[in-house]
N, C-alpha and C. Protein backbone atom coordinates (compact mmCIF):
# COMPACT_ATOMS: atom_id res chain seq x y z
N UNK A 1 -37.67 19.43 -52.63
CA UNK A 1 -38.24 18.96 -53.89
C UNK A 1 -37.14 18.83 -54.95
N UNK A 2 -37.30 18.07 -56.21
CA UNK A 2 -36.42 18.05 -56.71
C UNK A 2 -35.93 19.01 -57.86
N UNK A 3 -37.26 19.75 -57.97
CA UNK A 3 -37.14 21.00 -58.57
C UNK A 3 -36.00 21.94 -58.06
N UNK A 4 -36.24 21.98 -56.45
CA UNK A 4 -35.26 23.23 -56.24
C UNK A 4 -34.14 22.41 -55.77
N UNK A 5 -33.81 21.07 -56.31
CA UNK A 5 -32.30 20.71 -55.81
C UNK A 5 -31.39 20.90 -57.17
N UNK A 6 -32.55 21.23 -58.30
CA UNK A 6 -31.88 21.59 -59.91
C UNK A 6 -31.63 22.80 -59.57
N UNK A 7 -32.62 23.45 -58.96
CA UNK A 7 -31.53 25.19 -59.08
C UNK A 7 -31.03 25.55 -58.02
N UNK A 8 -30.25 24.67 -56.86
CA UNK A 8 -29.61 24.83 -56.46
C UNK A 8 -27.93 24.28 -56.41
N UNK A 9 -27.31 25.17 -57.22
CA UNK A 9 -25.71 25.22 -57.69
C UNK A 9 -24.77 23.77 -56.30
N UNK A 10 -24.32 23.03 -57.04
CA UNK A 10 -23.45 22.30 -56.38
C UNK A 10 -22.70 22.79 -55.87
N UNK A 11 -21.93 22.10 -54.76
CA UNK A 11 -20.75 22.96 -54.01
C UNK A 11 -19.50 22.97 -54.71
N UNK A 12 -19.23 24.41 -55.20
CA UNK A 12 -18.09 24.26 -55.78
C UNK A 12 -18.32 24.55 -56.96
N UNK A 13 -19.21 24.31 -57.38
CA UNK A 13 -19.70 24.19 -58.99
C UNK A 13 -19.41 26.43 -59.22
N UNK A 14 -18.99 26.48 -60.64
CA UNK A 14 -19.03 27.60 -60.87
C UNK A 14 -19.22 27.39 -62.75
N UNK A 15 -19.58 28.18 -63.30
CA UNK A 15 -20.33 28.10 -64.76
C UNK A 15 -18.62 27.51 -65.43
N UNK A 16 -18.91 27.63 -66.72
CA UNK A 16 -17.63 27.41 -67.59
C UNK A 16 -16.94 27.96 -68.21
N UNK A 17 -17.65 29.61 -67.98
CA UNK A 17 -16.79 30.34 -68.68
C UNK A 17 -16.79 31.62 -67.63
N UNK A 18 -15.87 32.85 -67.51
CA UNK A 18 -15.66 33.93 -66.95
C UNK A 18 -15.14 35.30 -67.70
N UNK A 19 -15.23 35.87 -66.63
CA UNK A 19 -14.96 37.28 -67.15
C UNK A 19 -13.19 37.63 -66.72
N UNK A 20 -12.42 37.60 -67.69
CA UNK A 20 -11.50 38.36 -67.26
C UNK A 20 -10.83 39.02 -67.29
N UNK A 21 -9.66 40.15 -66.84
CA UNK A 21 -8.73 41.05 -67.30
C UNK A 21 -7.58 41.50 -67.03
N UNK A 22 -6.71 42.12 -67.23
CA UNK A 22 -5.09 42.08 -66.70
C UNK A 22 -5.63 43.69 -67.00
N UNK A 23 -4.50 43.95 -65.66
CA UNK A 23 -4.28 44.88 -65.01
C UNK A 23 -2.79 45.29 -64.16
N UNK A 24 -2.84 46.35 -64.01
CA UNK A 24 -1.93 46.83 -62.72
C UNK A 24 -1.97 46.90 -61.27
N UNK A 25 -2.40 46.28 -60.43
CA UNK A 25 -2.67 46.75 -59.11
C UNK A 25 -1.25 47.25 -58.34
N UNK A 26 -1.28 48.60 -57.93
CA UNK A 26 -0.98 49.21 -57.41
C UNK A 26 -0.12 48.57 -55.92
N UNK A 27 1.33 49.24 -55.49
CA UNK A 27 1.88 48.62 -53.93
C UNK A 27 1.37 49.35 -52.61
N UNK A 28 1.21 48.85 -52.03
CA UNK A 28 1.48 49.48 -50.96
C UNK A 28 2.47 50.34 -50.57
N UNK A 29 1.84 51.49 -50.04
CA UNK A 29 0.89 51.63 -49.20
C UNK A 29 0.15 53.14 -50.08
N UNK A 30 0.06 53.14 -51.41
CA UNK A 30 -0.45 53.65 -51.89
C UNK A 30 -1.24 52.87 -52.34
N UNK A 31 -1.79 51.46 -52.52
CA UNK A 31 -3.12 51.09 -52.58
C UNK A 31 -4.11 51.25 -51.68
N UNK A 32 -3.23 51.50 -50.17
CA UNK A 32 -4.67 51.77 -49.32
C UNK A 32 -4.50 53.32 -48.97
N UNK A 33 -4.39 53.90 -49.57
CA UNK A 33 -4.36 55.39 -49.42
C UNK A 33 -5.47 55.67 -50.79
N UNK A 34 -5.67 54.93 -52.26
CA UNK A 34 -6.85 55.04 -52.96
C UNK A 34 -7.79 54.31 -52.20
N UNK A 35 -7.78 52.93 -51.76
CA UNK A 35 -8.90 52.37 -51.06
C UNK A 35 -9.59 53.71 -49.90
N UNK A 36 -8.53 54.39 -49.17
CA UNK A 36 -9.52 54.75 -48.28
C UNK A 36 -10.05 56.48 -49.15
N UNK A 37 -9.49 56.44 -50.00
CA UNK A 37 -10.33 57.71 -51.07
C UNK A 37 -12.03 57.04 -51.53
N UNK A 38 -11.67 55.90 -52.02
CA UNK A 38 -12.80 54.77 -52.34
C UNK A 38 -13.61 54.64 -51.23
N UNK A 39 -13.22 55.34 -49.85
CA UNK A 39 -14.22 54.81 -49.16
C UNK A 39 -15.01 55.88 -48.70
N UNK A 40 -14.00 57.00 -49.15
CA UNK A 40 -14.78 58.25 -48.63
C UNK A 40 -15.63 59.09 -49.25
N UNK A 41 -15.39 58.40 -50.69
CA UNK A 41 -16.30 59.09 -51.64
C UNK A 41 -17.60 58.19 -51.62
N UNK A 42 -17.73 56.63 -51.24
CA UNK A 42 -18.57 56.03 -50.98
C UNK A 42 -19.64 56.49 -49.50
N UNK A 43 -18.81 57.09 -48.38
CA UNK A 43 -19.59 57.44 -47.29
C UNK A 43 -20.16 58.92 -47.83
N UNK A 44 -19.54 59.46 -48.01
CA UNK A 44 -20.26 60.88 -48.84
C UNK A 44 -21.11 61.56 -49.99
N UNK A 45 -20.84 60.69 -50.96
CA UNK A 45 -21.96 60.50 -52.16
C UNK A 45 -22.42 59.18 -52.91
N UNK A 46 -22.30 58.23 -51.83
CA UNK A 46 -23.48 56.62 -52.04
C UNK A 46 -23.11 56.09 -53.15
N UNK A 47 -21.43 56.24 -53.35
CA UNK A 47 -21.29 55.50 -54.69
C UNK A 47 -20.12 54.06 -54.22
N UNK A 48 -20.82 53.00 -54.53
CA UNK A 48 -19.78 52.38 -53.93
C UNK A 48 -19.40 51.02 -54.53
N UNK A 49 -19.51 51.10 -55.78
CA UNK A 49 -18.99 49.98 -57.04
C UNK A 49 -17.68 49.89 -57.02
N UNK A 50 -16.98 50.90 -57.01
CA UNK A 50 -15.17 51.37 -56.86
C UNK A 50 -14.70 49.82 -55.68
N UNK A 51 -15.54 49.68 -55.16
CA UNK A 51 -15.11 49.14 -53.53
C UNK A 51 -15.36 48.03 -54.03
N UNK A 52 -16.39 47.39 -54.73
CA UNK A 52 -15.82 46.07 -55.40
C UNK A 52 -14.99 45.41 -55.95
N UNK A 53 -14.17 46.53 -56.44
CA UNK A 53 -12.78 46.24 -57.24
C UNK A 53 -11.38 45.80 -56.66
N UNK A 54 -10.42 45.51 -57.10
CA UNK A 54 -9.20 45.93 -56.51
C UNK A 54 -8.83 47.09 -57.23
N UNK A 55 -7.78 47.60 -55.96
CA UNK A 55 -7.45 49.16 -56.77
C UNK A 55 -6.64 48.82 -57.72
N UNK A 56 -6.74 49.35 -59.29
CA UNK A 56 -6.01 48.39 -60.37
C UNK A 56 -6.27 49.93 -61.16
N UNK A 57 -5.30 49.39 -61.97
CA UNK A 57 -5.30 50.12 -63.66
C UNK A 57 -5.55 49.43 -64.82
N UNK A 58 -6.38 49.33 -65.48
CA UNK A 58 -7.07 48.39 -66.45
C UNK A 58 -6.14 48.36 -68.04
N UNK A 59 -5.40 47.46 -68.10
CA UNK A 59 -4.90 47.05 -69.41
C UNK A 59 -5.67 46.49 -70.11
N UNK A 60 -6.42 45.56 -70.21
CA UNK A 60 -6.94 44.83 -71.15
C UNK A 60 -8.46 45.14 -70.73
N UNK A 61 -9.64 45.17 -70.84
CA UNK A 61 -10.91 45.52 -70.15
C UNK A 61 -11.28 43.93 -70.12
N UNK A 62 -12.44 43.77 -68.95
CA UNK A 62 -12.78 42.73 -68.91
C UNK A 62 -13.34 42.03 -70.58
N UNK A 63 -12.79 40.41 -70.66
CA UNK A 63 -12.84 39.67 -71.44
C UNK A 63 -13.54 38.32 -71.09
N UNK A 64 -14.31 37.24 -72.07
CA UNK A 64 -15.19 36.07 -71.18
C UNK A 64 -14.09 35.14 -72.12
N UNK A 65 -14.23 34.00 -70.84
CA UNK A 65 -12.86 33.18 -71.54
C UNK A 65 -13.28 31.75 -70.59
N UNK A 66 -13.32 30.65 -71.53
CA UNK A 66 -13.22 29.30 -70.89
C UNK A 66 -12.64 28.71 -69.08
N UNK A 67 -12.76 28.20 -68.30
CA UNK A 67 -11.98 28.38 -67.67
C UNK A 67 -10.71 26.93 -67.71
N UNK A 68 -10.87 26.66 -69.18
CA UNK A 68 -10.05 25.37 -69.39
C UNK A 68 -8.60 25.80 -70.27
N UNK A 69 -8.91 27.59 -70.23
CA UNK A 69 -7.86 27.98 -71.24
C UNK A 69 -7.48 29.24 -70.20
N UNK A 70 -7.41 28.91 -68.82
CA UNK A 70 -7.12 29.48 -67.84
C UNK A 70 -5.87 29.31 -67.76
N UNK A 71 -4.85 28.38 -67.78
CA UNK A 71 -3.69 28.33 -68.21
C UNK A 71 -2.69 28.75 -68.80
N UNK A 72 -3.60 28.66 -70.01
CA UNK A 72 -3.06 29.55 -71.71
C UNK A 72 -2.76 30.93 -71.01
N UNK A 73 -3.92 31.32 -70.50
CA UNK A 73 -3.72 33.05 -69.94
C UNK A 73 -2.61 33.42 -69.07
N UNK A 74 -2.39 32.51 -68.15
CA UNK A 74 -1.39 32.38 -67.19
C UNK A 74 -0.24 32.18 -67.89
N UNK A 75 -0.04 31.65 -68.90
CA UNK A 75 1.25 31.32 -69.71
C UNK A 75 1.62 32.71 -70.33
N UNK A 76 0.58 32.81 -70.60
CA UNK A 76 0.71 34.69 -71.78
C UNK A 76 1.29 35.30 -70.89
N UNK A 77 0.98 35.44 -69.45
CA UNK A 77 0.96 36.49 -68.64
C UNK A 77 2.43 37.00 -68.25
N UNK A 78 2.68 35.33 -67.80
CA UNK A 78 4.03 35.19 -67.61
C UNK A 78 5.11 35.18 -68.28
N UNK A 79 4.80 35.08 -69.67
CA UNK A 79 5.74 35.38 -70.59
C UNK A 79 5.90 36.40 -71.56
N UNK A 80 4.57 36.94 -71.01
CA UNK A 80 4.90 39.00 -71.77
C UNK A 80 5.43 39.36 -70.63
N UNK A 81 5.36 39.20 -69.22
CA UNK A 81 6.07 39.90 -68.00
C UNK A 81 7.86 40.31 -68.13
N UNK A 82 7.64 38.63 -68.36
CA UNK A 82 9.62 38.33 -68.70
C UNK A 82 10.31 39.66 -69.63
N UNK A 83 9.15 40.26 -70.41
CA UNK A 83 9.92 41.22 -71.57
C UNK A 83 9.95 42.31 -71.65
N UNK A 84 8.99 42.79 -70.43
CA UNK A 84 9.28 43.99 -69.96
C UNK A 84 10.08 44.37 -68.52
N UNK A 85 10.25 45.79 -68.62
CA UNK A 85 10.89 46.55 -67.37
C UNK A 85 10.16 47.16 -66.24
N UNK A 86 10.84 47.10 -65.38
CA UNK A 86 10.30 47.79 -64.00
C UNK A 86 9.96 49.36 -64.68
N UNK A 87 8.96 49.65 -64.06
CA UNK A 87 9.00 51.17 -64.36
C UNK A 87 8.24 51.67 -63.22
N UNK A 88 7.94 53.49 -63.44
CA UNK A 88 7.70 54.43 -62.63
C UNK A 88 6.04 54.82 -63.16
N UNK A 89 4.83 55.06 -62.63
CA UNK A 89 4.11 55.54 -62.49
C UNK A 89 3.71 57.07 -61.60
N UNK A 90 3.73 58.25 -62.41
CA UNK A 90 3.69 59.49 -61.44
C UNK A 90 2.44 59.52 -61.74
N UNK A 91 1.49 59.80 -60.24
CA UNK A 91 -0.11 60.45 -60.08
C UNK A 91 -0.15 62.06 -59.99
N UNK A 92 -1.35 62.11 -60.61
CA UNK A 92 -1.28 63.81 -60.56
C UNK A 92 -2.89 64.45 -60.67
N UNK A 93 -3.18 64.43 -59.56
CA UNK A 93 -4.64 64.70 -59.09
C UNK A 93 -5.71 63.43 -59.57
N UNK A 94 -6.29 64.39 -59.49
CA UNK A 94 -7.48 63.33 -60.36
C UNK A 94 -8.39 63.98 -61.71
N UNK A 95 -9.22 63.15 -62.43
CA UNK A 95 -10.25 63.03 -63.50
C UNK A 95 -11.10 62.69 -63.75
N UNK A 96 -11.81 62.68 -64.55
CA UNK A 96 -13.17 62.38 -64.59
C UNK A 96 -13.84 61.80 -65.97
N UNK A 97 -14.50 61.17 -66.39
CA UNK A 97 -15.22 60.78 -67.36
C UNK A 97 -16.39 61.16 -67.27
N UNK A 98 -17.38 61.43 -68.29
CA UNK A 98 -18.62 62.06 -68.48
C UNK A 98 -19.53 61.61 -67.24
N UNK A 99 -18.99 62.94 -66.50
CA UNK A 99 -19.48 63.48 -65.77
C UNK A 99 -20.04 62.41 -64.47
N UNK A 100 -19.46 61.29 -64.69
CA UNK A 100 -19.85 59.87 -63.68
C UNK A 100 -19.11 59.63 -62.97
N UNK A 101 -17.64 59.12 -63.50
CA UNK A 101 -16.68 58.61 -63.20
C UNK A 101 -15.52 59.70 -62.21
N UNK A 102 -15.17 59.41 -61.26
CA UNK A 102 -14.22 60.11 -60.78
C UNK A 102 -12.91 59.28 -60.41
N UNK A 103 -12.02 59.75 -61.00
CA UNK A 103 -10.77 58.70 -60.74
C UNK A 103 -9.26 59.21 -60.41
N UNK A 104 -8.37 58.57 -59.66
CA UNK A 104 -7.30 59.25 -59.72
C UNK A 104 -6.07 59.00 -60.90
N UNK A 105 -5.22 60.23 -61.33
CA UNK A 105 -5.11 60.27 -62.66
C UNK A 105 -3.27 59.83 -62.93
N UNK A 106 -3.15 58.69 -63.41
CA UNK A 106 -1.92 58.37 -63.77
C UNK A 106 -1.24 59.36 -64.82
N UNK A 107 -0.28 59.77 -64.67
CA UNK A 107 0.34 60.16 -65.97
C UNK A 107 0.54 59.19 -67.20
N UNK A 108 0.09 59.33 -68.31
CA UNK A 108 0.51 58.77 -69.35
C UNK A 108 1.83 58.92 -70.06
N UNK A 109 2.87 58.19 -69.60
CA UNK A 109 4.24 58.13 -69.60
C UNK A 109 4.73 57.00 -70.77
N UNK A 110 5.39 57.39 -71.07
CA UNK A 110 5.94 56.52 -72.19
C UNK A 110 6.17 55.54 -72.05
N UNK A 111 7.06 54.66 -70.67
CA UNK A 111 6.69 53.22 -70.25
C UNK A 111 5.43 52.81 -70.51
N UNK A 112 4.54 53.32 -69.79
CA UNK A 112 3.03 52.97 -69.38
C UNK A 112 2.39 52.47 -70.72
N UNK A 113 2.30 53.57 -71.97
CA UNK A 113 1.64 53.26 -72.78
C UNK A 113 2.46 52.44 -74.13
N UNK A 114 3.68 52.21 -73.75
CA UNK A 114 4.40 51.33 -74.62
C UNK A 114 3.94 50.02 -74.04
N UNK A 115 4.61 49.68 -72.60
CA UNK A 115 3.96 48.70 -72.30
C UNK A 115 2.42 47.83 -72.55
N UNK A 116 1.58 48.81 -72.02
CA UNK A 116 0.20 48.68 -72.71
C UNK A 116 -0.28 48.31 -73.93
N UNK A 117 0.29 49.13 -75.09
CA UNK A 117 0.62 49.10 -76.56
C UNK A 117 1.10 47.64 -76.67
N UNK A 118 1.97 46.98 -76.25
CA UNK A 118 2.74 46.01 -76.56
C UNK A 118 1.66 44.34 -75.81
N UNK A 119 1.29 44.71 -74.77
CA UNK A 119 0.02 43.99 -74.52
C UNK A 119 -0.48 43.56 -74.60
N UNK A 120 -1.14 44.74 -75.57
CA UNK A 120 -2.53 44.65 -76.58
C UNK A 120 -2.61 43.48 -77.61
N UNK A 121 -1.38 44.73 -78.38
CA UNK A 121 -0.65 43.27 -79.63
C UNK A 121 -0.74 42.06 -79.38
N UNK A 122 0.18 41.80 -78.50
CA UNK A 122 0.53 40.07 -77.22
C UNK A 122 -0.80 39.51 -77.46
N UNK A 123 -1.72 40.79 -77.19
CA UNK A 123 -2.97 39.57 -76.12
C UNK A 123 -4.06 39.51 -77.47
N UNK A 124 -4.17 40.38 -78.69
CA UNK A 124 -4.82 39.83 -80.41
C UNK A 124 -4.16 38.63 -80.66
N UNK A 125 -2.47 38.54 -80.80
CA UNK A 125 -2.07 37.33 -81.48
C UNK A 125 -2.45 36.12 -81.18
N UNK A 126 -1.81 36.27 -79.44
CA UNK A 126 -2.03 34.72 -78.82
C UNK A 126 -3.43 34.21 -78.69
N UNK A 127 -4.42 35.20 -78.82
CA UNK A 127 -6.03 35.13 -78.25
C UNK A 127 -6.64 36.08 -79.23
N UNK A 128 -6.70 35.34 -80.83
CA UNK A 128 -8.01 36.26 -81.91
C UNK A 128 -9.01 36.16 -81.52
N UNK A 129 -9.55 34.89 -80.97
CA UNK A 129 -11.29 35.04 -80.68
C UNK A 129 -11.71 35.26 -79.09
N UNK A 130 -10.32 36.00 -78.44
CA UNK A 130 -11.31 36.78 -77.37
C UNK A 130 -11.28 37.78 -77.15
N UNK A 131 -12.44 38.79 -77.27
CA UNK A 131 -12.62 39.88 -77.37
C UNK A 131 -12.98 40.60 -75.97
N UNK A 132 -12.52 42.14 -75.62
CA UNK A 132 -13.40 43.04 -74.49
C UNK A 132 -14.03 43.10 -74.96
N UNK A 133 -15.20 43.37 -73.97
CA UNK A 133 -16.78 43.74 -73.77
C UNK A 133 -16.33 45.23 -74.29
N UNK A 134 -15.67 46.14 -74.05
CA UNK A 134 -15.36 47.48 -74.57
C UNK A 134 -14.29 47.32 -75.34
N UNK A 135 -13.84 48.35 -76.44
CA UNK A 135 -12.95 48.55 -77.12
C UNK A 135 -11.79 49.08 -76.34
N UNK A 136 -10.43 48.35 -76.72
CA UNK A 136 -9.50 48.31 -75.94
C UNK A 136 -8.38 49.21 -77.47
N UNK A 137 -8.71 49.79 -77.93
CA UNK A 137 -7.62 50.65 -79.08
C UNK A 137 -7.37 51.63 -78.46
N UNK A 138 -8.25 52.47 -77.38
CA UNK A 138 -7.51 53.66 -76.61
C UNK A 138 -7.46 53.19 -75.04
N UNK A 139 -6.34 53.84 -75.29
CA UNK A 139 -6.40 53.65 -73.28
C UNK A 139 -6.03 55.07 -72.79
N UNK A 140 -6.91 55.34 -71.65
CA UNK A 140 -7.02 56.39 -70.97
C UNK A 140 -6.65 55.63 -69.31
N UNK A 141 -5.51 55.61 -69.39
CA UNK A 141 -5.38 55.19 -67.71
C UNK A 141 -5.66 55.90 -66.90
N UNK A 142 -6.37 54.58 -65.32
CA UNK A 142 -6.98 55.94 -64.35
C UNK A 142 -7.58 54.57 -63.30
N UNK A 143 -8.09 55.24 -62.03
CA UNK A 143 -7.67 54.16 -61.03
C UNK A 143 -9.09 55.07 -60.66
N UNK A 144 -10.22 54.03 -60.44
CA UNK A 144 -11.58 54.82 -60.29
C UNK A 144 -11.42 54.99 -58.32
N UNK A 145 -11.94 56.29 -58.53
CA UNK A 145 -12.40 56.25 -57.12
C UNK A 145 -14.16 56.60 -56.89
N UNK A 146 -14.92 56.97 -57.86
CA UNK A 146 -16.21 57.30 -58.19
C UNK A 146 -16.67 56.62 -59.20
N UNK A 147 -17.58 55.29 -59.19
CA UNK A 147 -17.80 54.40 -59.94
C UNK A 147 -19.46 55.08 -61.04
N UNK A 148 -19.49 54.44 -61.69
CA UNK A 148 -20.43 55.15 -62.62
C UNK A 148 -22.00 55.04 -61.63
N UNK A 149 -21.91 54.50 -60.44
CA UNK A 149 -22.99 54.31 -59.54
C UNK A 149 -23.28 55.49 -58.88
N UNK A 150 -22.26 56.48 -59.39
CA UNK A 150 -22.61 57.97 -58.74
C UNK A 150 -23.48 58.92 -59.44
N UNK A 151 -24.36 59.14 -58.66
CA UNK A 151 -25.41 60.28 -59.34
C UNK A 151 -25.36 60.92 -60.20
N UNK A 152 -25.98 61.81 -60.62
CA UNK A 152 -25.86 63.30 -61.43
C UNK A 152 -25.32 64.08 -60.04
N UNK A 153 -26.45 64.40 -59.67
CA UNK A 153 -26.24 65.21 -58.40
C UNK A 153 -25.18 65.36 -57.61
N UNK A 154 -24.76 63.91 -56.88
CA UNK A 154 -23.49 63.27 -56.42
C UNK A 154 -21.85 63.97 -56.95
N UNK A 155 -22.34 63.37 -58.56
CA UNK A 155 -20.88 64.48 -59.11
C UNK A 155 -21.05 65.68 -59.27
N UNK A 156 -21.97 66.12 -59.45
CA UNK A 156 -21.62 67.89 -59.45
C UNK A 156 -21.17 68.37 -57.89
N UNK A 157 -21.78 67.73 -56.65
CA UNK A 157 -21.27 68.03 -55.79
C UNK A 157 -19.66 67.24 -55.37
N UNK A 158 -19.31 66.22 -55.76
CA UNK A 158 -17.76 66.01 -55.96
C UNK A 158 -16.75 66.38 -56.48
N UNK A 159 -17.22 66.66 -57.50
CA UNK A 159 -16.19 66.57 -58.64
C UNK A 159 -15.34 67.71 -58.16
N UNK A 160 -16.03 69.84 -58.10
CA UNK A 160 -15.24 70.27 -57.97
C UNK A 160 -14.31 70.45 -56.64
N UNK A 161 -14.78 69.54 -55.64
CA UNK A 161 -13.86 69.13 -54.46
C UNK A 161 -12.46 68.71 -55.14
N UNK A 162 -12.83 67.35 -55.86
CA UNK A 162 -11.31 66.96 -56.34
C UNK A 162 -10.61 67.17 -57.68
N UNK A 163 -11.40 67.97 -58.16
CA UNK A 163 -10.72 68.99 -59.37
C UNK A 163 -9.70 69.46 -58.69
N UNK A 164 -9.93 70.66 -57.68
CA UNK A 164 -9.13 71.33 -57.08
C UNK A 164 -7.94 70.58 -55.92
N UNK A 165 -8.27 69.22 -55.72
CA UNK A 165 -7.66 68.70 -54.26
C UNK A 165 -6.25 68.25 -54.80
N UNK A 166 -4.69 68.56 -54.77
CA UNK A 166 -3.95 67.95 -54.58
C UNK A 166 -3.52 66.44 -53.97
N UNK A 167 -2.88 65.52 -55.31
CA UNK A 167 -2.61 64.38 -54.98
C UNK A 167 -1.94 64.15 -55.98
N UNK A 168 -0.41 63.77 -55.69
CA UNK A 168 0.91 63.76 -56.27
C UNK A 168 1.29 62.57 -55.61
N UNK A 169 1.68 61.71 -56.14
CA UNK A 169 2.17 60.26 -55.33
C UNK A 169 3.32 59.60 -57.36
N UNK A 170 3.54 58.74 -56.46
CA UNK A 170 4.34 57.85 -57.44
C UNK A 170 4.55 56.26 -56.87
N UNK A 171 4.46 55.35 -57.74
CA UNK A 171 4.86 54.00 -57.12
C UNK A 171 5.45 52.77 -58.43
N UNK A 172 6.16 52.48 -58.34
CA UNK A 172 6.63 51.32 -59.21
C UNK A 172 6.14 50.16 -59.47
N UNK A 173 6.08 50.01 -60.91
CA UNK A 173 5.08 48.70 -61.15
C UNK A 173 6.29 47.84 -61.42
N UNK A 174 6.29 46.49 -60.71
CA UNK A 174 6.58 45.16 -60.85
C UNK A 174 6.35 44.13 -60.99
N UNK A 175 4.80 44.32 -61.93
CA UNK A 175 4.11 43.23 -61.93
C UNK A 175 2.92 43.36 -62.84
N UNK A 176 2.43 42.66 -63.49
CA UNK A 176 1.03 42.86 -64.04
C UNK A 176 -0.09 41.66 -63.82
N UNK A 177 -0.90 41.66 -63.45
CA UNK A 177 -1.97 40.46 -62.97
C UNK A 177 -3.01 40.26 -64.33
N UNK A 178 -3.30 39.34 -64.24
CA UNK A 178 -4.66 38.73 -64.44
C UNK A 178 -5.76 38.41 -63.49
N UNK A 179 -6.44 38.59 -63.75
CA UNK A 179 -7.68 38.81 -62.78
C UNK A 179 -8.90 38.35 -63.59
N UNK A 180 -9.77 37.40 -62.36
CA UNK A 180 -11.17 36.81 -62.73
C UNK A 180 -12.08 37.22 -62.15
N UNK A 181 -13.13 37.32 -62.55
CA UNK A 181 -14.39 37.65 -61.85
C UNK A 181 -15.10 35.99 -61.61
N UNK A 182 -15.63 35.96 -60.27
CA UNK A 182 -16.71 34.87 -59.31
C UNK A 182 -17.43 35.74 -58.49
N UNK A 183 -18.24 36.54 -59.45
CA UNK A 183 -18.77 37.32 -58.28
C UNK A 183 -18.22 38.32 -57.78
N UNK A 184 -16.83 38.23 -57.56
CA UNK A 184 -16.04 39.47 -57.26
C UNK A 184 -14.56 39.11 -58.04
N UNK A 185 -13.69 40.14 -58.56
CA UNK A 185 -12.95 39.96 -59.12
C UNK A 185 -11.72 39.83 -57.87
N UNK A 186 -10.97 38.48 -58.45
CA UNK A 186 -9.64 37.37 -57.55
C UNK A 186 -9.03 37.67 -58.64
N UNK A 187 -7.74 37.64 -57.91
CA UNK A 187 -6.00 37.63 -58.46
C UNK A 187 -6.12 36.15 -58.74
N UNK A 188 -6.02 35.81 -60.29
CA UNK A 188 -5.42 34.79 -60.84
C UNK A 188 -3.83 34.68 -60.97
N UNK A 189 -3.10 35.22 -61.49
CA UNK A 189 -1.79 34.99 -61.24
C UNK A 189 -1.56 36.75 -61.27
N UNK A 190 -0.11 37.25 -60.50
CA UNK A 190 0.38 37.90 -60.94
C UNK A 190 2.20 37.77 -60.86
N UNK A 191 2.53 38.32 -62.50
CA UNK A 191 3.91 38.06 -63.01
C UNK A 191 4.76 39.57 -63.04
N UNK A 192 5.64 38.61 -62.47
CA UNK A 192 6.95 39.98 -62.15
C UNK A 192 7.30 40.45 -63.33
N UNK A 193 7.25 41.83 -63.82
CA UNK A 193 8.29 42.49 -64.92
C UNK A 193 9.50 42.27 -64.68
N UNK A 194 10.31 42.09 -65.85
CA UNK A 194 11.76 41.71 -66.05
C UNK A 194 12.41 43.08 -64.90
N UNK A 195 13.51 42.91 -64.18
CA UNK A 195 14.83 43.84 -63.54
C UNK A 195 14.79 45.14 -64.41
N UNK A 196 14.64 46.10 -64.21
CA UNK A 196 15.01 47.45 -64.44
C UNK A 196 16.07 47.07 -65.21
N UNK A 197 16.12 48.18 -66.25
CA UNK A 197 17.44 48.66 -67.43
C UNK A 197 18.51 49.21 -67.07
């Protein structure tokens, strides 16, 4: 009928605007050493939103943006990359947010949150009228492994597992992405940080 050939989406067709955000995703082979944390907290307490994600560290929180100024973003991306340095990320157990969230816990290092800091700035000037869905003035970095899809119940029985569980890792960021959501969030570009100092 021709009713349902209107609500059925053309091939290819996707709306005109999206959700998106820059981030850190993590190298190997410490991204699949959180993925398979992500998977075990998903087989054990039914939380499993984390697993939609890529394993990332959230700089900017998701933002809705044209996809005709998809470019523009890609240009930003690549040219705040150029001005920063390689740096070091040290992990050091994990954390938690009210009482939902379970995540593993970056150190907040002076690269990290300069970088970030500097970002931020970048990403008001070039882009006043696009805003996060959340307020982006604090950043608490942290790489979820327990998505807010986890119980009450769920975290009280997790949490003090990985309160107590040792996990010390480190890995070097060389890169920062942009990332879109279609349903699931895709690597739009990601740009190399400038050569170490």
């Amino acid at each position: 009928m021709v009713e349902d050939r209107l609500r059925t989406p053309l091939a290819g067709w996707r709306p005109s605007r999206s959700l998106y955000m820059f981030a850190i995703v993590p190298p190997q082979p410490f991204y699949d050493e959180v993925r398979a944390l992500q998977k075990e907290i998903a087989e054990r307490y039914d939380t499993h939103e984390a697993l939609r994600r890529p394993v990332h560290i959230t700089l900017i929180p998701p933002f809705e943006s044209e996809h005709e100024e998809e470019h523009q973003l890609i240009k930003f991306t690549t040219e705040f990359a150029a001005t920063r340095s390689h740096f070091t990320i040290d992990i050091h157990g994990f954390g938690q947010f009210r009482e939902r969230v379970i995540y593993v816990r970056p150190i907040e290092s002076e690269p990290l949150m300069h970088m970030r800091d500097a970002l931020k700035d970048a990403f008001r000037l070039h882009f006043p009228l696009l805003t996060p869905r959340q307020s982006h003035d604090e950043f608490h970095p942290h790489i979820t492994i327990g998505y807010r899809d986890l119980t009450h119940a769920g975290f009280q029985h997790a949490w003090p597992e990985y309160e107590k569980r040792p996990f010390e890792r480190q890995f070097s960021v060389e890169s920062i992405v942009l990332l879109r959501h279609d349903g699931r969030w895709v690597e739009v570009t990601s740009a190399r940080l400038a050569s170490s100092e």
